[in-house]
Protein backbone atom coordinates (compact mmCIF):
# COMPACT_ATOMS: atom_id res chain seq x y z
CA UNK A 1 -23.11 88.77 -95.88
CA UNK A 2 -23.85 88.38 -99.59
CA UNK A 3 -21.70 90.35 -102.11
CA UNK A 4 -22.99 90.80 -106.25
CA UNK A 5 -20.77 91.86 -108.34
CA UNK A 6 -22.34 92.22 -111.65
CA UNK A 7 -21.58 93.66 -115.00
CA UNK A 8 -18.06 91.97 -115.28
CA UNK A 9 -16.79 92.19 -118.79
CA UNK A 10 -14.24 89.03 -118.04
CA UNK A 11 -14.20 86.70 -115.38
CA UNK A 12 -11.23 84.98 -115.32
CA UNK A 13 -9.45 82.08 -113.13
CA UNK A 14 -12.37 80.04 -112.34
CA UNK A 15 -11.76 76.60 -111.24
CA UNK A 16 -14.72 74.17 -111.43
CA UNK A 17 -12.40 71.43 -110.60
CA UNK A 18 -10.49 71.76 -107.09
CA UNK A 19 -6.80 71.83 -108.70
CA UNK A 20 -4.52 72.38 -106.29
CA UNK A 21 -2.01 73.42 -109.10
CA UNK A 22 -1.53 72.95 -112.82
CA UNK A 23 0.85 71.03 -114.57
CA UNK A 24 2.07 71.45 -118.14
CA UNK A 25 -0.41 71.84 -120.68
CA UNK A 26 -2.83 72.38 -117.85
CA UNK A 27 -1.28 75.68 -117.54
CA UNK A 28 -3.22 76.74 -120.60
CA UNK A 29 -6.60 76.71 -119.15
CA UNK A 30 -7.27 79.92 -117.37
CA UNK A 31 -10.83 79.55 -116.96
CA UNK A 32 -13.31 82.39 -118.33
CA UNK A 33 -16.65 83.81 -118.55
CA UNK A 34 -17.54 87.02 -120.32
CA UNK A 35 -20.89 89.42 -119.05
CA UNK A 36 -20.84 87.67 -116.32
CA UNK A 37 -21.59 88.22 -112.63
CA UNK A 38 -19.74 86.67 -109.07
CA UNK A 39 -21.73 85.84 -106.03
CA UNK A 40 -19.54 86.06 -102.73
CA UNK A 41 -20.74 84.75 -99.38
CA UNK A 42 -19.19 85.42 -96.05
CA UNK A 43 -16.15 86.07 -97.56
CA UNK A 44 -15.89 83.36 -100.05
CA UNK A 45 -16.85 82.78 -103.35
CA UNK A 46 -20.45 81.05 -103.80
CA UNK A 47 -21.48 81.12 -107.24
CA UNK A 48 -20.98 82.44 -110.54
CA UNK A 49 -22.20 82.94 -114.08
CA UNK A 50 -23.05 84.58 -117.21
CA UNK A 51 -25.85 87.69 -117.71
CA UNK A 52 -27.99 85.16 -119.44
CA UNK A 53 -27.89 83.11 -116.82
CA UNK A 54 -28.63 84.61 -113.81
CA UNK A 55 -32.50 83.87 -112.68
CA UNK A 56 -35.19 86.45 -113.85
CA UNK A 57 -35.61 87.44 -110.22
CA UNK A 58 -32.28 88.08 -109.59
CA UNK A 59 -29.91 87.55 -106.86
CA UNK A 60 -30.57 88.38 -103.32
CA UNK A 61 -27.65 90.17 -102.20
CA UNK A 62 -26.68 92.57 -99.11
CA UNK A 63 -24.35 94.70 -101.19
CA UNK A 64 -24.22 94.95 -105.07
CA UNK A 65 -21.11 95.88 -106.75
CA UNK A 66 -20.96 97.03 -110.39
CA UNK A 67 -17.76 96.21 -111.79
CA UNK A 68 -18.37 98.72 -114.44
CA UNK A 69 -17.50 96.25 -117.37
CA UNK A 70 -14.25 95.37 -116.20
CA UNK A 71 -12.47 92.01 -115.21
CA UNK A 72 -12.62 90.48 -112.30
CA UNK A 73 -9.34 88.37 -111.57
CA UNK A 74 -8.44 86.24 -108.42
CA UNK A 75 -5.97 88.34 -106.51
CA UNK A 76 -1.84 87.66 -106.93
CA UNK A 77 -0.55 85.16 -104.84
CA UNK A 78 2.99 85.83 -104.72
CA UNK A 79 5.38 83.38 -103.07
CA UNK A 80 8.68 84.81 -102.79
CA UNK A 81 9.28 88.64 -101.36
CA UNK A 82 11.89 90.22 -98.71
CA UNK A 83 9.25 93.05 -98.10
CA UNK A 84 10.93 93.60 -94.53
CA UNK A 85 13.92 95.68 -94.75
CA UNK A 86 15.55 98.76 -93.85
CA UNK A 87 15.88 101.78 -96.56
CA UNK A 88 16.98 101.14 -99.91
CA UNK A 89 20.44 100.32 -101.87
CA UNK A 90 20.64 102.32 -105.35
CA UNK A 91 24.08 103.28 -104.57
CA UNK A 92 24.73 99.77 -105.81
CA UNK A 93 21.95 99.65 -108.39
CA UNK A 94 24.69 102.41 -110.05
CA UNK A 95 27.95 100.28 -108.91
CA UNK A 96 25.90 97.22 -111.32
CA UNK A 97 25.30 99.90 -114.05
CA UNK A 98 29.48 100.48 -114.13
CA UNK A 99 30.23 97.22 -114.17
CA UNK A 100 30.18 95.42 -110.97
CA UNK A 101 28.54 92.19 -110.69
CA UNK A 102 26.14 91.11 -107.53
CA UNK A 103 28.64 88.61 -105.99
CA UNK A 104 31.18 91.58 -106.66
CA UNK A 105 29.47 93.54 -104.59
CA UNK A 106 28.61 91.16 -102.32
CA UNK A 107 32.19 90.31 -101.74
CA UNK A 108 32.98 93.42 -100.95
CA UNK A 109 30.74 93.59 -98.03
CA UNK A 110 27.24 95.23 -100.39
CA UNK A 111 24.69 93.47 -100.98
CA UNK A 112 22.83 91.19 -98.24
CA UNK A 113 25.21 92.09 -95.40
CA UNK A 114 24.70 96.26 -96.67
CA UNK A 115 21.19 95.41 -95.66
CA UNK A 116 22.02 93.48 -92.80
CA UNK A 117 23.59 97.01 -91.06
CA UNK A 118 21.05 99.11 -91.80
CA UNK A 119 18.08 96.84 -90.65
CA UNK A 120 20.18 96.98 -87.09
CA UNK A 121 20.15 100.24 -86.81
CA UNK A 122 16.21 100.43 -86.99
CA UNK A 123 13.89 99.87 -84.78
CA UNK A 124 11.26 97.14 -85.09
CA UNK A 125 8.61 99.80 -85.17
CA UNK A 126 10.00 101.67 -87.86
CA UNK A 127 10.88 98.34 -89.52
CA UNK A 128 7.57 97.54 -89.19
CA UNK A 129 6.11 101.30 -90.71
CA UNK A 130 8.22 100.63 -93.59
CA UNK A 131 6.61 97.41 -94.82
CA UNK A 132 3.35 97.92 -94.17
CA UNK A 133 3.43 100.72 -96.39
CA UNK A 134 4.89 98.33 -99.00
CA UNK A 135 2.51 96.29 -97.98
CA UNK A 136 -0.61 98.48 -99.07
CA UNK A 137 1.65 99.29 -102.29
CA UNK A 138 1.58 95.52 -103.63
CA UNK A 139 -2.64 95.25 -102.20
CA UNK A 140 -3.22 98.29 -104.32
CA UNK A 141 -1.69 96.34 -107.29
CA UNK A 142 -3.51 92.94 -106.83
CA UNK A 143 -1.74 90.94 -104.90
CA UNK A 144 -3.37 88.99 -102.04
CA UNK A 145 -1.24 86.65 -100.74
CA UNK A 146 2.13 86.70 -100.39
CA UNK A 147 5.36 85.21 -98.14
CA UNK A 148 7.66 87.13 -96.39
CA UNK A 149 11.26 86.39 -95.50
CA UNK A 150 13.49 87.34 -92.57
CA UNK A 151 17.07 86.88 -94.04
CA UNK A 152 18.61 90.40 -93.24
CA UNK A 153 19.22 90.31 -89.29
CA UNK A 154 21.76 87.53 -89.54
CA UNK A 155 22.08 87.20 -85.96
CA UNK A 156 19.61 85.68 -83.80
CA UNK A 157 18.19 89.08 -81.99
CA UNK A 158 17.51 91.25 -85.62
CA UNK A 159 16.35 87.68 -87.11
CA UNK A 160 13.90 87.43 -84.56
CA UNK A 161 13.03 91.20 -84.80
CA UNK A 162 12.48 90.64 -88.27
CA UNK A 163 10.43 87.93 -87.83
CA UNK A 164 8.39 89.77 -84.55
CA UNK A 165 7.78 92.14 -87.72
CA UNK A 166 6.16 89.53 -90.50
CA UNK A 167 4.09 88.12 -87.65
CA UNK A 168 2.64 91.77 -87.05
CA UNK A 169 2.13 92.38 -90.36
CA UNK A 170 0.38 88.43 -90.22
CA UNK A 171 -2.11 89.99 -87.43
CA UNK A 172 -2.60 93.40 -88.95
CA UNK A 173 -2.75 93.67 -92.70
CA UNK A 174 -5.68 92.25 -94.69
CA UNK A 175 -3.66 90.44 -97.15
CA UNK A 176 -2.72 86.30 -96.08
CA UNK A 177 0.84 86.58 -94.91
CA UNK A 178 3.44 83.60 -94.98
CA UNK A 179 6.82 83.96 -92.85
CA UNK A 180 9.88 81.90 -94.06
CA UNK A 181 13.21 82.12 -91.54
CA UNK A 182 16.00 82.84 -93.65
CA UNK A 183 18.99 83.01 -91.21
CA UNK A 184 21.00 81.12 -93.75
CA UNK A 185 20.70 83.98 -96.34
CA UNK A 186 24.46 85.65 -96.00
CA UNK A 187 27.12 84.76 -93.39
CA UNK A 188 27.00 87.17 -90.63
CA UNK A 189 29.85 89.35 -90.27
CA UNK A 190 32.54 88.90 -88.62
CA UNK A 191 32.13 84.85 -88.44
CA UNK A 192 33.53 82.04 -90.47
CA UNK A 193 30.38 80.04 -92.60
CA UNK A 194 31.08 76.89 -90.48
CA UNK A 195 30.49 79.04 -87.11
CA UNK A 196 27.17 80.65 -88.81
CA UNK A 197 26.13 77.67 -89.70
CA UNK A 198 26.07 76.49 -86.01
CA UNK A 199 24.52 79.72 -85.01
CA UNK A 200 21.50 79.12 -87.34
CA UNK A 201 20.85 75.55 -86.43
CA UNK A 202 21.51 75.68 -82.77
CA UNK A 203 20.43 79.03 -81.50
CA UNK A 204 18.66 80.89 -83.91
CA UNK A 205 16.24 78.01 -85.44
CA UNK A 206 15.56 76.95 -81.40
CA UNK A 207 14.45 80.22 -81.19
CA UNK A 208 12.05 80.38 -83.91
CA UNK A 209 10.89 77.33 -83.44
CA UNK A 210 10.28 78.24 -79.81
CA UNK A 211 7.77 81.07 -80.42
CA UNK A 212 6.96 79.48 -83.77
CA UNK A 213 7.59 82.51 -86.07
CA UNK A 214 7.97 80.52 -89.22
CA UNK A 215 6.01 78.33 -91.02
CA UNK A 216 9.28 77.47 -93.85
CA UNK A 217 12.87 77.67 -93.32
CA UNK A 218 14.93 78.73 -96.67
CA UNK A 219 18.63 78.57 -97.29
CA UNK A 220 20.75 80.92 -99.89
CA UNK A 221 22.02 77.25 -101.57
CA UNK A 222 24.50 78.57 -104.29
CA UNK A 223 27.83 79.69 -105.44
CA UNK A 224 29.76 81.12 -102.81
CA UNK A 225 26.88 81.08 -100.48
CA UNK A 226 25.39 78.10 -98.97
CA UNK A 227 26.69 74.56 -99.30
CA UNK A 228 23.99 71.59 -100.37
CA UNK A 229 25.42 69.92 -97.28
CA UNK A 230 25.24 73.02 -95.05
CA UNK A 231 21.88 73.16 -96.67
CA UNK A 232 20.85 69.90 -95.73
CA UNK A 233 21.75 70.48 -92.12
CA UNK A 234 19.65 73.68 -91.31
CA UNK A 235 16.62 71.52 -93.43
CA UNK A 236 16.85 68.71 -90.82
CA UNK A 237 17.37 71.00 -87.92
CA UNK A 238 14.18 72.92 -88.79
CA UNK A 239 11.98 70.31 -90.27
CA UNK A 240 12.25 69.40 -85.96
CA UNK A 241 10.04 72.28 -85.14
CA UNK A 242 7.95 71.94 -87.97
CA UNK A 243 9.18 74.85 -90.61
CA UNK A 244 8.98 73.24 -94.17
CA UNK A 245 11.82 73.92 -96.71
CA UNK A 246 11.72 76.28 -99.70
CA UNK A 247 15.10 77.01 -101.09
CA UNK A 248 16.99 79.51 -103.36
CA UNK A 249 18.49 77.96 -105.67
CA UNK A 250 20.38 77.88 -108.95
CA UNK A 251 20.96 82.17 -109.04
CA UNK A 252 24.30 82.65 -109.29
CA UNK A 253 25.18 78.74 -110.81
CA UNK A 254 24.17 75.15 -111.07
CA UNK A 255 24.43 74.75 -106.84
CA UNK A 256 22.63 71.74 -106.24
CA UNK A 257 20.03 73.17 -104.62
CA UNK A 258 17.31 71.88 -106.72
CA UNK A 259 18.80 68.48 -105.83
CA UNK A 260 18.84 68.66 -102.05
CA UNK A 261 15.41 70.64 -102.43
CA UNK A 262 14.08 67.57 -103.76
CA UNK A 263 15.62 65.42 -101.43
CA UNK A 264 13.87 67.13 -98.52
CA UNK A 265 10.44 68.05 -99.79
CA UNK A 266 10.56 71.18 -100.28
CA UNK A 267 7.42 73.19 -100.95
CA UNK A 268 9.15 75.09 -103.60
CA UNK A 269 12.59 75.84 -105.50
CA UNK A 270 12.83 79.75 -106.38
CA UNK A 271 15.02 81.38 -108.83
CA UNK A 272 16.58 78.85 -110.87
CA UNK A 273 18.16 81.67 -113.66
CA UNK A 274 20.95 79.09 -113.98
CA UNK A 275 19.20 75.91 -113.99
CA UNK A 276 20.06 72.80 -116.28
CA UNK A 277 18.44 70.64 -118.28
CA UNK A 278 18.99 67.57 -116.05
CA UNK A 279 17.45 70.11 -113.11
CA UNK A 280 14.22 69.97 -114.97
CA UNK A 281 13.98 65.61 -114.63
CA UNK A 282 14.67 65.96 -111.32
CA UNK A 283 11.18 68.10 -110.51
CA UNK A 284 9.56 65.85 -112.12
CA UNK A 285 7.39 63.64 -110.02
CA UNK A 286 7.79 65.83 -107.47
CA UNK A 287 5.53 67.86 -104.30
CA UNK A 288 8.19 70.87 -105.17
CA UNK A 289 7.03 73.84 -107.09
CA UNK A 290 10.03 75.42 -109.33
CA UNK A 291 9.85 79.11 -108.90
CA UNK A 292 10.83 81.48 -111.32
CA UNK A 293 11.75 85.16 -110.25
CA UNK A 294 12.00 87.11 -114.09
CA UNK A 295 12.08 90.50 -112.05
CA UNK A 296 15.72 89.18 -110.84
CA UNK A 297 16.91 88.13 -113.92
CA UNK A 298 15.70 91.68 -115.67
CA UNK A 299 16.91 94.09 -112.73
CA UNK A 300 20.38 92.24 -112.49
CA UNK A 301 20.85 91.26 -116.16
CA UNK A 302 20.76 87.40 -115.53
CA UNK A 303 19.73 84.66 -117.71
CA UNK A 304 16.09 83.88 -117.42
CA UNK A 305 14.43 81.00 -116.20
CA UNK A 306 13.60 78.01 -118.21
CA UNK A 307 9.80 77.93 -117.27
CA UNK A 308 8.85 77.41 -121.30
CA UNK A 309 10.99 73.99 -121.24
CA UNK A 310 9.58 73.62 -117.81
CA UNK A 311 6.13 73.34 -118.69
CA UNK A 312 6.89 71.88 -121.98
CA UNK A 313 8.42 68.59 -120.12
CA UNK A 314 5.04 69.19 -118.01
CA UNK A 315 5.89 70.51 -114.75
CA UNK A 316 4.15 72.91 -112.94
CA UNK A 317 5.34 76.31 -112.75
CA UNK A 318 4.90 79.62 -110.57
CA UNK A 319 6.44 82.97 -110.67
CA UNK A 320 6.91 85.43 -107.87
CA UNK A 321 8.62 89.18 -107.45
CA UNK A 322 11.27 88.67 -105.08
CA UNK A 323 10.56 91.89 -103.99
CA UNK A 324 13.87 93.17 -101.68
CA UNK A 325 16.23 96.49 -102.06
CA UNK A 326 19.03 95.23 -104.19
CA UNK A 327 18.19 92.81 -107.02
CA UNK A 328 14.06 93.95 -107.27
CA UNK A 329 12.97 96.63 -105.67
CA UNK A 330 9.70 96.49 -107.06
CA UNK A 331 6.57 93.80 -105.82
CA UNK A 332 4.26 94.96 -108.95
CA UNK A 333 3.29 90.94 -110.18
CA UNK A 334 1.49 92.52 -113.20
CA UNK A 335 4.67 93.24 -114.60
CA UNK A 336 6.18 90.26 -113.21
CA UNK A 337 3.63 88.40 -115.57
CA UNK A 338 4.34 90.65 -118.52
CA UNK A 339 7.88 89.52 -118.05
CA UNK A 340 6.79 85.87 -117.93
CA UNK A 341 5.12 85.95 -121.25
CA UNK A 342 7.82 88.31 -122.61
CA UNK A 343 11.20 86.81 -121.25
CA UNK A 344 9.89 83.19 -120.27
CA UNK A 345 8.18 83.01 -123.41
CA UNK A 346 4.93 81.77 -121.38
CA UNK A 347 1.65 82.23 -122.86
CA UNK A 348 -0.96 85.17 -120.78
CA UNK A 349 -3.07 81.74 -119.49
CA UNK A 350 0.05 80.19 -118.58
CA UNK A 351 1.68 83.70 -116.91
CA UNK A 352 -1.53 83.95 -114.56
CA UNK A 353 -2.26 80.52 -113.50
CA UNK A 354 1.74 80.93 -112.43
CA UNK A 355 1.02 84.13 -110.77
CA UNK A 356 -2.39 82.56 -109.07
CA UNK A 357 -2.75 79.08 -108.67
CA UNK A 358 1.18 77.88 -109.21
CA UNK A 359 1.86 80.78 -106.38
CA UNK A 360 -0.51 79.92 -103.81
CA UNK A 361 0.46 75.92 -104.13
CA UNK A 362 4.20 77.62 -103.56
CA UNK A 363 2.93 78.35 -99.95
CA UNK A 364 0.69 75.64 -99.22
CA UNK A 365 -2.67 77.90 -99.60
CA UNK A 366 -3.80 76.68 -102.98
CA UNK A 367 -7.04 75.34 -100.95
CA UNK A 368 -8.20 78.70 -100.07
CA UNK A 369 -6.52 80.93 -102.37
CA UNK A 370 -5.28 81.40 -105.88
CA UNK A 371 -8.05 80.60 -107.98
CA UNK A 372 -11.97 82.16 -107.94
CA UNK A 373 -13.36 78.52 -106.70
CA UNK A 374 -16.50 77.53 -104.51
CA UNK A 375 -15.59 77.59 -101.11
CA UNK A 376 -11.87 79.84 -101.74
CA UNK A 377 -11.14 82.88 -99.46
CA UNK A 378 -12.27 85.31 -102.09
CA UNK A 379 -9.23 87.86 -102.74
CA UNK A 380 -9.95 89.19 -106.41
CA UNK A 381 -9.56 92.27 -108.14
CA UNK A 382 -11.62 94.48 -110.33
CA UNK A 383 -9.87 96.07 -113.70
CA UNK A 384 -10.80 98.83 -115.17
CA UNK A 385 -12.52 97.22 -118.96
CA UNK A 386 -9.83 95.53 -121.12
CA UNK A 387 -10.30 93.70 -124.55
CA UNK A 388 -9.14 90.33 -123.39
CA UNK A 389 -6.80 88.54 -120.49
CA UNK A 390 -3.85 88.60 -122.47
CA UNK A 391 -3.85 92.62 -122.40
CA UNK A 392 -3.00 92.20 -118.75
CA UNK A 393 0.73 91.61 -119.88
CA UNK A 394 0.53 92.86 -122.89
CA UNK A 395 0.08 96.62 -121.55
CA UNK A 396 2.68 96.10 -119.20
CA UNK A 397 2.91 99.57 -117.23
CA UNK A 398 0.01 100.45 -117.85
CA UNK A 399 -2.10 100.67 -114.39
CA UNK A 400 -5.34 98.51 -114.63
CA UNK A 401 -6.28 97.62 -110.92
CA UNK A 402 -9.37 100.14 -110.16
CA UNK A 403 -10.49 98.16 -106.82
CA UNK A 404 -9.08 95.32 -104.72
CA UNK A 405 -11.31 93.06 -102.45
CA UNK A 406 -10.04 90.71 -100.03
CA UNK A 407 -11.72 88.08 -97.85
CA UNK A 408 -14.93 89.61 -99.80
CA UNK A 409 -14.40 93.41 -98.30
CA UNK A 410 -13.13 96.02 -100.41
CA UNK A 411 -9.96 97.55 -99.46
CA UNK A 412 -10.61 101.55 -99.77
């Protein structure tokens, strides 16, 4: 099956080269073509080019698209989400808006563990109902591939109903789904952290592993959460039944989570809001991708990032939503990369290669996704006609997405 789309006003994200990510001042090059036209092949991009230079006879094709003079950018990949959970928590979006911090409402039994009690009172077919239709929400803005995290059972049965969940979603949405185990996200209630701990490393990652559920393992690692030690532990336990690390890290404080990240390989580091300087010299050199989350930092009033200083010092860098019901209820990346350019002071290039290539290396799938390449799955998106790239954050609510194609099939 051969796909034309023709009469693109920008393509953007092409990579001629087979990067599997970009690093520092590599961020820069987006790759472009304007009037140009995209060849897709069973699902997967074939060939590209500009009006001028597409034969005199054409292109034989099975189904021409006109794209209408608008862009054509490689779908969002987005690396970081809690897209399963149950109902929603503005009751303490207004408890942050009079004054109460996130661990102050955590401490007081909000937050992850408010979550935690609803998602056990659901079922995992409603559980399920509710995702997918966040599911189609973040397809219908661009995004194409994207991780999901268990993290609000926090016992073994609603972990592994959680889970049961991402790997539906895996076998029935159209978008590439990553699951991450994130039993080590709260404490459970009613149990001291050193008996959780157990719990996670001896029962619930056993079980995971068993009917392999998870291809990463993550840890809350910070301020009154997670230990680097306890950390460490659940790393080693699951890195036994094959479920690499990614870690949260550096949120709340300076939790050495970067460090023991590191130290273990980890595919990626994610938040990083309070990250220091000597943080950034210890990614460097490094397979681990540092992950900023600027939704977070803008829904909860935190300190942003330091993904300018990041690249600067020539790391790579990738941004994701965090999309989950208390710190950002929202999974809309175009505004995520807005905020990049905005808060992180990262340039539109730099924003989308973070949002793209940066996020699909953050789950291992920058060899099929995250950039419009020879050979890639081809996940794109068609805009309606904008001026340049850099109007893609620069109109930052305004709705630009007109159709969304994944694996080469539109999504109606």
């Amino acid at each position: 099956m051969r796909v034309l789309i023709e009469n693109i006003g920008i393509l953007a994200g092409i990579d001629s080269h087979g990067k599997q990510r970009l690093c520092g001042k590599e961020m820069q090059s987006l790759g472009i073509l304007n009037d140009a036209w995209l060849l897709v092949e069973d699902g997967r991009f074939a060939a590209w080019g500009t009006r001028a230079e597409m034969p005199a006879e054409g292109i034989a094709a099975d189904e021409h698209v006109d794209a209408e003079g608008g862009a054509v950018l490689p779908s969002w990949c987005d690396s970081h989400t809690h897209i399963v959970f149950a109902g929603s928590r503005e009751a303490e979006f207004v408890d942050k808006i009079r004054g109460l911090s996130y661990a102050e409402i955590a401490k007081r039994g909000g937050g992850i563990l408010n979550s935690a009690d609803l998602l056990h009172t659901l079922s995992e077919d409603e559980l399920y109902r509710q995702a997918m239709v966040r599911m189609e929400e973040v397809m219908r803005k661009g995004t194409g591939c994207v991780e999901i995290k268990s993290g609000y059972g926090l016992n073994t049965a609603d972990e592994l109903k959680m889970l049961h969940v991402i790997k539906r979603i895996k076998e029935n949405s159209p978008l590439r789904v990553k699951s991450t185990f994130l039993g080590a996200h709260a404490v459970g209630r009613g149990m001291t952290q050193p008996d959780y701990v157990d719990l996670v490393v001896n029962e619930m990652i056993p079980e995971v592993g068993k009917e392999k559920l998870a291809d990463f393992v993550d840890v809350f690692c910070d301020e009154g959460f997670f230990t680097p030690a306890e950390t460490a532990r659940i790393l080693e336990a699951a890195d036994k039944w094959g479920m690499k690390p990614k870690i949260h890290a550096d949120e709340l404080a300076s939790s050495g989570g970067v460090e023991v990240g590191v130290a273990h390989g980890a595919l990626s580091v994610d938040h990083l809001e309070s990250m220091t300087v000597e943080e950034i010299e210890i990614l460097r050199d490094t397979v681990t991708m540092p992950t900023v989350l600027p939704g977070t930092s803008f829904f909860l009033n935190l300190p942003y990032g330091k993904a300018r200083q990041m690249v600067d010092a020539g790391l790579p860098v990738a941004v994701a939503s965090d999309y989950n019901p208390g710190s950002t209820p929202s999974g809309d990346m175009k505004f995520v990369v807005s905020l990049a350019c905005i808060k992180l002071r990262l340039l539109p290039e730099e924003a989308i290669n973070a949002a793209t290539l940066n996020g699909a290396c953050a789950m291992g799938e920058s060899q099929q996704y995250g950039s419009i390449a020879k050979g890639k799955v081809a996940n794109f998106f068609i805009t309606r006609p904008i001026p340049s790239v850099s109007f893609v954050p620069y109109a930052y609510t305004t709705p630009i997405v007109e159709r969304v194609f994944l694996g080469g099939k539109e999504c109606r």
